[in-house]
PDB file of N, CA and C in Angstrom:
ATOM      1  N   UNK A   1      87.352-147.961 153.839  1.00  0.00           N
ATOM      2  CA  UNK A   1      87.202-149.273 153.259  1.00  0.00           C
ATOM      3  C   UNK A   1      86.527-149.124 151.893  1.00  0.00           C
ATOM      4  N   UNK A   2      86.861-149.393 150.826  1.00  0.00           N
ATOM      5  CA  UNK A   2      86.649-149.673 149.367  1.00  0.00           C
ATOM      6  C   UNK A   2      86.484-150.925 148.924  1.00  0.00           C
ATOM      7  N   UNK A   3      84.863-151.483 148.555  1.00  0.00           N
ATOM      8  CA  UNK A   3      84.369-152.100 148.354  1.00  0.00           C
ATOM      9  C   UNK A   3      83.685-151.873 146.514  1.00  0.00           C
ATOM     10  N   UNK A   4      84.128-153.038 146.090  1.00  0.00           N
ATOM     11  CA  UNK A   4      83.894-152.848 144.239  1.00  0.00           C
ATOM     12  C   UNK A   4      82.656-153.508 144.465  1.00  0.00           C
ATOM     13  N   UNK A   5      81.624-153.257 143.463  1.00  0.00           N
ATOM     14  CA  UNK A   5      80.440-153.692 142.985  1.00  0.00           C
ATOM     15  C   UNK A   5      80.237-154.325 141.880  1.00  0.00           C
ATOM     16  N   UNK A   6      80.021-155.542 142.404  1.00  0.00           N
ATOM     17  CA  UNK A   6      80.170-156.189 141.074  1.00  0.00           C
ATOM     18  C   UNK A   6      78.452-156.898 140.595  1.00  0.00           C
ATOM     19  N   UNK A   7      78.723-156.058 139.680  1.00  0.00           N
ATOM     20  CA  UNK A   7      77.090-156.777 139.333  1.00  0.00           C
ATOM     21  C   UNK A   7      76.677-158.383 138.763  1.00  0.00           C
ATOM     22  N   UNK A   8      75.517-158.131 139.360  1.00  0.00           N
ATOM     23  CA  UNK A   8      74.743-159.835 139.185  1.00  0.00           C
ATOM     24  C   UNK A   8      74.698-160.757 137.790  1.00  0.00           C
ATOM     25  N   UNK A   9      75.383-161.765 137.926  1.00  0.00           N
ATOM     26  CA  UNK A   9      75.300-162.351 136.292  1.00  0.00           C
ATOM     27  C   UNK A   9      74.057-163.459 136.499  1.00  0.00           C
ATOM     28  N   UNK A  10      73.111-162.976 135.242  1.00  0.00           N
ATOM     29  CA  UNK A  10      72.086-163.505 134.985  1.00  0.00           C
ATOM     30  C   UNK A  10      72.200-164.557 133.720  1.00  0.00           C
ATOM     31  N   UNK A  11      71.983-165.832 133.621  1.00  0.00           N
ATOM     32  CA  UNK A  11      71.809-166.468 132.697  1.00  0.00           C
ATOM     33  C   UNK A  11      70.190-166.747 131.954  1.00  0.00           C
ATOM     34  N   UNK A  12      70.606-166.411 130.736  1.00  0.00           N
ATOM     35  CA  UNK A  12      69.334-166.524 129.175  1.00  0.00           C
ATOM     36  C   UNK A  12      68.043-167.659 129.855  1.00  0.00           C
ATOM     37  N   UNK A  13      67.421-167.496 130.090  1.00  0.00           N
ATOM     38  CA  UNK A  13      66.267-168.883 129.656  1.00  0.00           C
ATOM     39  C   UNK A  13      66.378-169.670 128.681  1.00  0.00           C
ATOM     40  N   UNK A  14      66.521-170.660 128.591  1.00  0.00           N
ATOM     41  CA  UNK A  14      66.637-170.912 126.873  1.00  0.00           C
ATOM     42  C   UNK A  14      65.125-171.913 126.657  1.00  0.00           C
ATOM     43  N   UNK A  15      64.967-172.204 125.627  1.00  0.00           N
ATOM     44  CA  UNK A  15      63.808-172.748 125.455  1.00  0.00           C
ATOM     45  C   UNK A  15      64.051-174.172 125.301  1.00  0.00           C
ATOM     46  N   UNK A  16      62.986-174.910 125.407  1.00  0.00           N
ATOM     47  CA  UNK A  16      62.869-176.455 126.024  1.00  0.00           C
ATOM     48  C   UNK A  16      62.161-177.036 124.742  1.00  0.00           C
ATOM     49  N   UNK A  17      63.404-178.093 123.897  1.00  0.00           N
ATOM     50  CA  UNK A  17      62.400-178.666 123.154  1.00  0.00           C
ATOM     51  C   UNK A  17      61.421-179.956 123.417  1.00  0.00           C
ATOM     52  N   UNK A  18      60.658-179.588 123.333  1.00  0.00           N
ATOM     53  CA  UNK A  18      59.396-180.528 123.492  1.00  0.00           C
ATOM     54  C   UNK A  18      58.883-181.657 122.384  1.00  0.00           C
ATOM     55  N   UNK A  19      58.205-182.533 122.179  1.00  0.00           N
ATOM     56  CA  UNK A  19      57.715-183.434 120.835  1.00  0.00           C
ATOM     57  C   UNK A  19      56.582-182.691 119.967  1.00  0.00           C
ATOM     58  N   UNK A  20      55.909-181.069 121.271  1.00  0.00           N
ATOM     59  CA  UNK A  20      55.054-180.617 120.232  1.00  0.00           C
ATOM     60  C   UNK A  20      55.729-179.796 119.579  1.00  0.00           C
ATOM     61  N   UNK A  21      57.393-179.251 120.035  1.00  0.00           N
ATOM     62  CA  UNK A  21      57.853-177.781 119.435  1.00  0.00           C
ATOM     63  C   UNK A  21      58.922-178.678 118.230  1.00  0.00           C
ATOM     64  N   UNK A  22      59.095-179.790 118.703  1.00  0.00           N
ATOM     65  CA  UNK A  22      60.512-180.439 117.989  1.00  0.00           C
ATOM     66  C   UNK A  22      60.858-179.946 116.402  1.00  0.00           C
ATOM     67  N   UNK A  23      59.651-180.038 115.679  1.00  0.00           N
ATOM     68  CA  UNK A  23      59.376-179.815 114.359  1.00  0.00           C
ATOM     69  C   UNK A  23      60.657-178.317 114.186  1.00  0.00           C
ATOM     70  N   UNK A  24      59.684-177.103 114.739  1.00  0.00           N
ATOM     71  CA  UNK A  24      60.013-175.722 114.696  1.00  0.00           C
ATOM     72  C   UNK A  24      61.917-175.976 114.902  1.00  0.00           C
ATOM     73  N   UNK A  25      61.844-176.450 116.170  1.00  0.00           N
ATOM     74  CA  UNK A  25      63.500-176.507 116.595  1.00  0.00           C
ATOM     75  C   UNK A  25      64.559-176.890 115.206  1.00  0.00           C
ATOM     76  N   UNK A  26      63.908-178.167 115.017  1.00  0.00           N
ATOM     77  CA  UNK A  26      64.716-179.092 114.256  1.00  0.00           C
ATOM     78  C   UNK A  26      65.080-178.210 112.380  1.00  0.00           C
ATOM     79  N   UNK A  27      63.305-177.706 111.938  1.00  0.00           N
ATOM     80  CA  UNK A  27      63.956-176.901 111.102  1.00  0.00           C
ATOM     81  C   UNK A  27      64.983-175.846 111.115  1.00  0.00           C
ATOM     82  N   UNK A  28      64.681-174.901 112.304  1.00  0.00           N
ATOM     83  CA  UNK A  28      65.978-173.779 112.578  1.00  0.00           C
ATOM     84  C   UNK A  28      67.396-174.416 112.784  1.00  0.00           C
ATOM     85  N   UNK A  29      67.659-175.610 113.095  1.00  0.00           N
ATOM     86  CA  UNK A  29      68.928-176.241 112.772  1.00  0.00           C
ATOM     87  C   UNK A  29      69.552-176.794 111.312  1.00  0.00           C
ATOM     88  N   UNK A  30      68.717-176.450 110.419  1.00  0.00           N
ATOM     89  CA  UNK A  30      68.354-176.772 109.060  1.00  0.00           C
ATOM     90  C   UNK A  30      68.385-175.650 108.458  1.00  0.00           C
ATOM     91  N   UNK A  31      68.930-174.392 109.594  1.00  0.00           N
ATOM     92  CA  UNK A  31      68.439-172.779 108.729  1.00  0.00           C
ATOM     93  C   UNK A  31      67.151-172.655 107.579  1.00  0.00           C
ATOM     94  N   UNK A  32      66.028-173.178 108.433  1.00  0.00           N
ATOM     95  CA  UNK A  32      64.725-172.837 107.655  1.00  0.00           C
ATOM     96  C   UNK A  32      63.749-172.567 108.578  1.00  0.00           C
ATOM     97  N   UNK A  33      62.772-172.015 108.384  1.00  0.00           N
ATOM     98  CA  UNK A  33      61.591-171.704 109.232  1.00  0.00           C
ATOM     99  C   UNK A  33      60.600-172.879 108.986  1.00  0.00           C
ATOM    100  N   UNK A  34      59.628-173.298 110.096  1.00  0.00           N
ATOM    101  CA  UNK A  34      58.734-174.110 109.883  1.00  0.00           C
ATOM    102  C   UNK A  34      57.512-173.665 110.830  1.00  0.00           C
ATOM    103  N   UNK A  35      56.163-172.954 110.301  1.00  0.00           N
ATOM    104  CA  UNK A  35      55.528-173.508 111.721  1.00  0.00           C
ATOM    105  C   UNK A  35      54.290-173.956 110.852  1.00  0.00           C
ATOM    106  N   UNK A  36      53.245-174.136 112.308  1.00  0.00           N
ATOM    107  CA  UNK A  36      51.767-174.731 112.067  1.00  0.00           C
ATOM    108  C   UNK A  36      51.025-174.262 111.301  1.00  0.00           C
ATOM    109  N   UNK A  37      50.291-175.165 110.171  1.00  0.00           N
ATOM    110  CA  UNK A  37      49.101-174.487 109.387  1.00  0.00           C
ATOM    111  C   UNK A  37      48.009-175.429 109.885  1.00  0.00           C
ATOM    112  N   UNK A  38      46.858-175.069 109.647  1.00  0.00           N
ATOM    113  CA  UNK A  38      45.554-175.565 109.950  1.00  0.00           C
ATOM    114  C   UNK A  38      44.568-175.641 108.781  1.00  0.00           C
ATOM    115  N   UNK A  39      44.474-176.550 108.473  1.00  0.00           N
ATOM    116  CA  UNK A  39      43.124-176.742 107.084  1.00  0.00           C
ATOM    117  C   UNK A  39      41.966-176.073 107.679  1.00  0.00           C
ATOM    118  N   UNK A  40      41.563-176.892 108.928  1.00  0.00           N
ATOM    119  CA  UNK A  40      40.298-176.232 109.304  1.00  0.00           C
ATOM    120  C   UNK A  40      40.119-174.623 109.404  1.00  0.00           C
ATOM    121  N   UNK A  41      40.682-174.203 109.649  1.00  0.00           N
ATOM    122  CA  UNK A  41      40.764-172.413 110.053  1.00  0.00           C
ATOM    123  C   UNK A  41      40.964-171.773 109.021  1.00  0.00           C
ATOM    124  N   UNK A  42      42.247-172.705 108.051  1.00  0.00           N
ATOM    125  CA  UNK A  42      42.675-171.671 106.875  1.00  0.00           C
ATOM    126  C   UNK A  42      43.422-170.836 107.441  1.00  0.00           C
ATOM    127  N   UNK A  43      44.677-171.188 108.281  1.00  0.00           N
ATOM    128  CA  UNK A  43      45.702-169.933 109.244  1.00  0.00           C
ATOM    129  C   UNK A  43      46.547-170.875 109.814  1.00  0.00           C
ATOM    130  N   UNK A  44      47.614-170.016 109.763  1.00  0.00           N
ATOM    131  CA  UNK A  44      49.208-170.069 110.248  1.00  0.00           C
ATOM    132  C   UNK A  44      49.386-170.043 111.653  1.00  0.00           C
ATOM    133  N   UNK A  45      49.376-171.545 112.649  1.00  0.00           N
ATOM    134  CA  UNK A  45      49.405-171.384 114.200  1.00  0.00           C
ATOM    135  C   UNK A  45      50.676-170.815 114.606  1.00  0.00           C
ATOM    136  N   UNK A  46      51.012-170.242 115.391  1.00  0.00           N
ATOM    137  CA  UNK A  46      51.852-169.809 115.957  1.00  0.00           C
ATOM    138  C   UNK A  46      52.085-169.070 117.381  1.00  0.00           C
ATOM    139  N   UNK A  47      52.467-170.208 118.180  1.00  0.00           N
ATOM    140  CA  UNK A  47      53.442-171.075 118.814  1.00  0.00           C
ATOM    141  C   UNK A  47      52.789-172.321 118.936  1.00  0.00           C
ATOM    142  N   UNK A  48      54.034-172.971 118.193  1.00  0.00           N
ATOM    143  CA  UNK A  48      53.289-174.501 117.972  1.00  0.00           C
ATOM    144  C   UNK A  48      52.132-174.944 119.537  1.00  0.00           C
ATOM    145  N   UNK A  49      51.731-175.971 118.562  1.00  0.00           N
ATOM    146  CA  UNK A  49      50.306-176.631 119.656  1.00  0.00           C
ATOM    147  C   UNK A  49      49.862-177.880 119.346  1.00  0.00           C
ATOM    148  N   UNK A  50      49.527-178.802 119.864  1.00  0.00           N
ATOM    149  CA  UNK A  50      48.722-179.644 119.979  1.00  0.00           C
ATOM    150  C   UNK A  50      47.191-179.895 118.911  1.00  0.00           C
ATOM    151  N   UNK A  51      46.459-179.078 119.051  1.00  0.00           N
ATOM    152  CA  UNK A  51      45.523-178.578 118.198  1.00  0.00           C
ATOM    153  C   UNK A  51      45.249-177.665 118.021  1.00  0.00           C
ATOM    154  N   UNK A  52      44.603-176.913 117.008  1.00  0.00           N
ATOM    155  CA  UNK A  52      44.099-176.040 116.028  1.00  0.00           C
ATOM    156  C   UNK A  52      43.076-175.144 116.900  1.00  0.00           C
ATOM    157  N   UNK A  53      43.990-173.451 117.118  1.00  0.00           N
ATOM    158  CA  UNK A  53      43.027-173.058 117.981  1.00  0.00           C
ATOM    159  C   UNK A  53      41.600-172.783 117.449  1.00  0.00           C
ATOM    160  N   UNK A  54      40.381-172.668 118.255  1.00  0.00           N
ATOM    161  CA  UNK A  54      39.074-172.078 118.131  1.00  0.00           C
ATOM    162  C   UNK A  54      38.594-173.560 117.794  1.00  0.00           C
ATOM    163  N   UNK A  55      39.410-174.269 116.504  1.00  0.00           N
ATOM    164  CA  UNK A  55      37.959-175.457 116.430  1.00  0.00           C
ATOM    165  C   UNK A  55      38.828-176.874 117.014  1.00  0.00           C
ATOM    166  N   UNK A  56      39.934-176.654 117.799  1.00  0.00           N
ATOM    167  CA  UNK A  56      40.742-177.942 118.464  1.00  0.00           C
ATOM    168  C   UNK A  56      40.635-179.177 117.828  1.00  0.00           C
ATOM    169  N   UNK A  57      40.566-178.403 116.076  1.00  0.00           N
ATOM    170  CA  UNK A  57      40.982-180.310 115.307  1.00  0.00           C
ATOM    171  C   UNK A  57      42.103-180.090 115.152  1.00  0.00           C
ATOM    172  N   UNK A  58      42.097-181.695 115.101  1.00  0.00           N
ATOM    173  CA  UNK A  58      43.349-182.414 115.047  1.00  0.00           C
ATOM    174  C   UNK A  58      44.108-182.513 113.510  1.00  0.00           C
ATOM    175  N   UNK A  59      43.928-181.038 112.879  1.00  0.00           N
ATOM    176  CA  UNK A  59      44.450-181.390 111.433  1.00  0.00           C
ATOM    177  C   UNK A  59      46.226-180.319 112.012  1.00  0.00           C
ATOM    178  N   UNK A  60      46.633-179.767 112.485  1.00  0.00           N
ATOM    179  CA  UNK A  60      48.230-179.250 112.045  1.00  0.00           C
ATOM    180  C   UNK A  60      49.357-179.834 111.520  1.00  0.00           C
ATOM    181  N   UNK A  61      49.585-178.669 110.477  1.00  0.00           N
ATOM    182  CA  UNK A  61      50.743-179.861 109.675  1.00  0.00           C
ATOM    183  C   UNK A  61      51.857-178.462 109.574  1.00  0.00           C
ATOM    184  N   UNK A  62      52.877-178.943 109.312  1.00  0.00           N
ATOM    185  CA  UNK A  62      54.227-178.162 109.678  1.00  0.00           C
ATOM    186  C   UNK A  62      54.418-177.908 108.118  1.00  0.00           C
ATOM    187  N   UNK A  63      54.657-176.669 108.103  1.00  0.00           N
ATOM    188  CA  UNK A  63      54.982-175.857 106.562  1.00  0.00           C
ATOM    189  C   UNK A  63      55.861-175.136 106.644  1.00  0.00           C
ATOM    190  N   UNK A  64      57.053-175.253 105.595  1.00  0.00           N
ATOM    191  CA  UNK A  64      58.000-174.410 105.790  1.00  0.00           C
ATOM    192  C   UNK A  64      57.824-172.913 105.130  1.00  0.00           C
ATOM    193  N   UNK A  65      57.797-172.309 105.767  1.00  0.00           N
ATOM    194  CA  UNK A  65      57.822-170.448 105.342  1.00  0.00           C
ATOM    195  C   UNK A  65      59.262-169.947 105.405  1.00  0.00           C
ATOM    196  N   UNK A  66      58.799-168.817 104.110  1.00  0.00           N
ATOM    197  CA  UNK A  66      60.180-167.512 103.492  1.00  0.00           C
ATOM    198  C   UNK A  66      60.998-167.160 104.934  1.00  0.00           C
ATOM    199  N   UNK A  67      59.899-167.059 106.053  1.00  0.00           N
ATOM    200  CA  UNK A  67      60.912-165.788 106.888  1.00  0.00           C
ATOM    201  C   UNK A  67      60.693-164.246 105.975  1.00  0.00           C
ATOM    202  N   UNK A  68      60.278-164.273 104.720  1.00  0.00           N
ATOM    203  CA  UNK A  68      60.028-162.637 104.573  1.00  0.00           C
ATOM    204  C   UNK A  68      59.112-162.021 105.290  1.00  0.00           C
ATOM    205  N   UNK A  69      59.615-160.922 104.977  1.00  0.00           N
ATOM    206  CA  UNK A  69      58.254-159.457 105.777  1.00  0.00           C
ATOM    207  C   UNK A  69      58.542-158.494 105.702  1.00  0.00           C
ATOM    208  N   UNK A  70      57.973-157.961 106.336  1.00  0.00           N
ATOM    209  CA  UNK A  70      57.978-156.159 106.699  1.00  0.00           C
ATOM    210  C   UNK A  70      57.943-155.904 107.777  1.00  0.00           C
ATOM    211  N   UNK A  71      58.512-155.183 108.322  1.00  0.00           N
ATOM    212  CA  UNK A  71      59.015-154.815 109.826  1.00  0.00           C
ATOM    213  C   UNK A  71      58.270-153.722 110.256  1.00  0.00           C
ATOM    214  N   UNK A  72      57.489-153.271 110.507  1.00  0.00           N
ATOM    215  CA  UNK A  72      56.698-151.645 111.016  1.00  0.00           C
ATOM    216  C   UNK A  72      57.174-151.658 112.405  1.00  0.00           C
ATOM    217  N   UNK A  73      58.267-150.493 112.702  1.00  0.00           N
ATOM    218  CA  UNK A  73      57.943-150.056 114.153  1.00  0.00           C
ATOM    219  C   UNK A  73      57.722-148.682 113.588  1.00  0.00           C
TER     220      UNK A  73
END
């Protein structure tokens, strides 16, 4: 008896837009990058949030960034 093996099909997770992520989503449909900056901290949040980690004010505002860099592996 000959029995084929057929392997398991797994489907992607995909990610869930939310009203705190909407911003991020909505620019990448816009082919642009957008994420969180923080006055208070002086730094670039990233993965969007609610508030501003370490001092949890309520200042984040959505800035669009290059997408440049440098890659180090």
């Amino acid at each position: 008896m000959s029995e084929t093996f057929q392997r398991p099909t797994f489907e992607r997770p995909m990610p869930v837009k939310t009203p705190t992520s909407a911003p991020f989503w909505d620019a990448l449909a816009q082919h642009k990058i957008a994420i969180q900056y923080s006055p208070s901290t002086d730094a670039w949040v990233f993965y969007p949030r609610v508030r501003a980690p370490r001092t949890l004010a309520n200042d984040l505002v959505w800035r669009e960034i290059s997408g440049a860099g440098t890659l180090y592996t």
